[in-house]
C-alpha atoms as a PDB file:
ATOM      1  CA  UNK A   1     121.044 102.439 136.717  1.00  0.00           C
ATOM      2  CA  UNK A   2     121.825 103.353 133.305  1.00  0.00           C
ATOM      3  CA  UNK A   3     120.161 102.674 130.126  1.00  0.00           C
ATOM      4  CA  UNK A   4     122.805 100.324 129.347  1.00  0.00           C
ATOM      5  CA  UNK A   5     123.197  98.311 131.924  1.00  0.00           C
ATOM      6  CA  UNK A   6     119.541  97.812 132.231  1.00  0.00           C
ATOM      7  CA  UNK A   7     119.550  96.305 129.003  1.00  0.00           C
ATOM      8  CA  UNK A   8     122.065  93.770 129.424  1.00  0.00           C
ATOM      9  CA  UNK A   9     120.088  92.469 132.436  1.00  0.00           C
ATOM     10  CA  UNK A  10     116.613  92.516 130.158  1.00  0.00           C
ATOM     11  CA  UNK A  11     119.129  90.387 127.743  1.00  0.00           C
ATOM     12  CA  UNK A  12     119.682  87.949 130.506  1.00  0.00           C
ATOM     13  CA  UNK A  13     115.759  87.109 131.611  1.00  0.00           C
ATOM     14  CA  UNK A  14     113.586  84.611 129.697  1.00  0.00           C
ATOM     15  CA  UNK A  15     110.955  85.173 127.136  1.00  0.00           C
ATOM     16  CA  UNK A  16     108.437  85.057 129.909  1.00  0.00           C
ATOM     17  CA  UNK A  17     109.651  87.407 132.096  1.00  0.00           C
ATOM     18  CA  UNK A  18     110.598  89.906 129.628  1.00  0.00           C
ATOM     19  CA  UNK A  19     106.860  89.607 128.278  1.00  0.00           C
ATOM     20  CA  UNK A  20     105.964  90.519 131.908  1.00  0.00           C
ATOM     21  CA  UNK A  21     108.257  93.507 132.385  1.00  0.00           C
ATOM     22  CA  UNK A  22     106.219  94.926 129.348  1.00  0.00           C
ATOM     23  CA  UNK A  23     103.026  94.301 130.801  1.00  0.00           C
ATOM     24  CA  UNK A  24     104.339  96.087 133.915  1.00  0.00           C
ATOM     25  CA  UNK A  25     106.258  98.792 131.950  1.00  0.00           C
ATOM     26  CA  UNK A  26     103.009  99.642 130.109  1.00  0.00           C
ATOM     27  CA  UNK A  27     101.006  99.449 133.269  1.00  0.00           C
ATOM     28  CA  UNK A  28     103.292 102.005 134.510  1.00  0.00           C
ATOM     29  CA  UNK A  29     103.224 104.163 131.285  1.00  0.00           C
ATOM     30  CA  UNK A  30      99.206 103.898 131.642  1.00  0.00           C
ATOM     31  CA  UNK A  31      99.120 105.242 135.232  1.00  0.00           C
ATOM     32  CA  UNK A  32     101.005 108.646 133.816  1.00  0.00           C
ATOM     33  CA  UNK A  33      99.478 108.985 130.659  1.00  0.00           C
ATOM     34  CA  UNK A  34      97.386 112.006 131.531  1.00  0.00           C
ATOM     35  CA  UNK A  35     100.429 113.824 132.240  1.00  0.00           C
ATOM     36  CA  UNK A  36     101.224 113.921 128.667  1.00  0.00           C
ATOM     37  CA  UNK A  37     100.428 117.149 126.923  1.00  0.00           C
ATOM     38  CA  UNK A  38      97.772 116.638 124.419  1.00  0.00           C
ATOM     39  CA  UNK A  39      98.694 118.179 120.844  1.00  0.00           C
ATOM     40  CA  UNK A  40      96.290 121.099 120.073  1.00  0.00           C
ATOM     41  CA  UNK A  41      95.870 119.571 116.375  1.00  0.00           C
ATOM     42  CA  UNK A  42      94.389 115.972 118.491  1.00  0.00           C
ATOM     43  CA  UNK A  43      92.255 118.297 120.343  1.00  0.00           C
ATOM     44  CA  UNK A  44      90.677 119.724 117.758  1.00  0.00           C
ATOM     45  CA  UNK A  45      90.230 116.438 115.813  1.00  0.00           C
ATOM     46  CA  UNK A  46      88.713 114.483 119.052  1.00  0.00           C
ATOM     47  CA  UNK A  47      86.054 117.806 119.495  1.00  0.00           C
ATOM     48  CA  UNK A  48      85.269 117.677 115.994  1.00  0.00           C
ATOM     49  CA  UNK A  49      84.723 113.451 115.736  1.00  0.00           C
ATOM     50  CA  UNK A  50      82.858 114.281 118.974  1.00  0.00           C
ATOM     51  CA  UNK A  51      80.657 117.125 117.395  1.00  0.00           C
ATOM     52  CA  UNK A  52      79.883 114.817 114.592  1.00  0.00           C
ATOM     53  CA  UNK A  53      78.958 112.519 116.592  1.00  0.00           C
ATOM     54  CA  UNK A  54      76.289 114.223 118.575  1.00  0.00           C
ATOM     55  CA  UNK A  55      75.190 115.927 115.946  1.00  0.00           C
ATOM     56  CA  UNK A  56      74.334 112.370 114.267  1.00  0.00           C
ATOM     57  CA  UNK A  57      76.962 112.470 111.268  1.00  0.00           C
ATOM     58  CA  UNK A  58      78.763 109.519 112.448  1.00  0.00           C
ATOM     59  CA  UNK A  59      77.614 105.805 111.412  1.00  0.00           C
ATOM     60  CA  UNK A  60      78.481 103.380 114.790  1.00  0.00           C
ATOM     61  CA  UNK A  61      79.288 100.000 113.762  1.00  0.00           C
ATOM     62  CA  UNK A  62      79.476  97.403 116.555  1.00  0.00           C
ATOM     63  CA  UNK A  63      82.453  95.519 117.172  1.00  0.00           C
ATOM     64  CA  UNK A  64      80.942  91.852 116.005  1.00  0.00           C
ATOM     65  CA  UNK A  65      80.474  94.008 112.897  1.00  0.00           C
ATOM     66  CA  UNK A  66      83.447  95.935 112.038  1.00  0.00           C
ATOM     67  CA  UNK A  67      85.574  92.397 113.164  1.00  0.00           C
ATOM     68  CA  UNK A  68      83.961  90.466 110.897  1.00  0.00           C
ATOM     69  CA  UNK A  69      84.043  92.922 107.799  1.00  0.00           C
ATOM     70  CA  UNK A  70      88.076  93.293 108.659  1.00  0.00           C
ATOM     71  CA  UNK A  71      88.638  89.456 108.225  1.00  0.00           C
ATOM     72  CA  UNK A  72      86.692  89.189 105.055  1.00  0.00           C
ATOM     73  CA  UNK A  73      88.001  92.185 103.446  1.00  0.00           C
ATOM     74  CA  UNK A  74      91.064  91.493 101.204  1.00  0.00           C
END
């Protein structure tokens, strides 16, 4: 099916079902994530936040925390 015609039929379905083909679609795009390549630049920046991290150079903040400190800031 191409591209194209796939899209007309997406046209066609209700809110709610086109909501749901999402959900599926990034189901689907979950399940073959790890067959993406990873950049080497994101490599090096998840070892390095993870060497900061167990090295103790990292402040945590829960999530209660950091949600509450997004909704007053501003």
């Amino acid at each position: 099916m191409s591209r194209e015609n796939l899209l007309k039929q997406i046209d066609q379905l209700a809110l709610s079902e086109k909501i749901s083909m999402v959900e599926d679609l990034w189901d689907s795009i979950a399940c073959d994530a790890n067959k993406l390549p990873m950049p080497e630049w994101q490599k090096r920046e998840l070892d390095r936040r993870q060497r900061d991290f167990q090295n103790g150079e990292v402040k945590l903040h829960d999530w209660k925390s950091a949600h509450q400190k997004l909704r007053t800031k501003g």
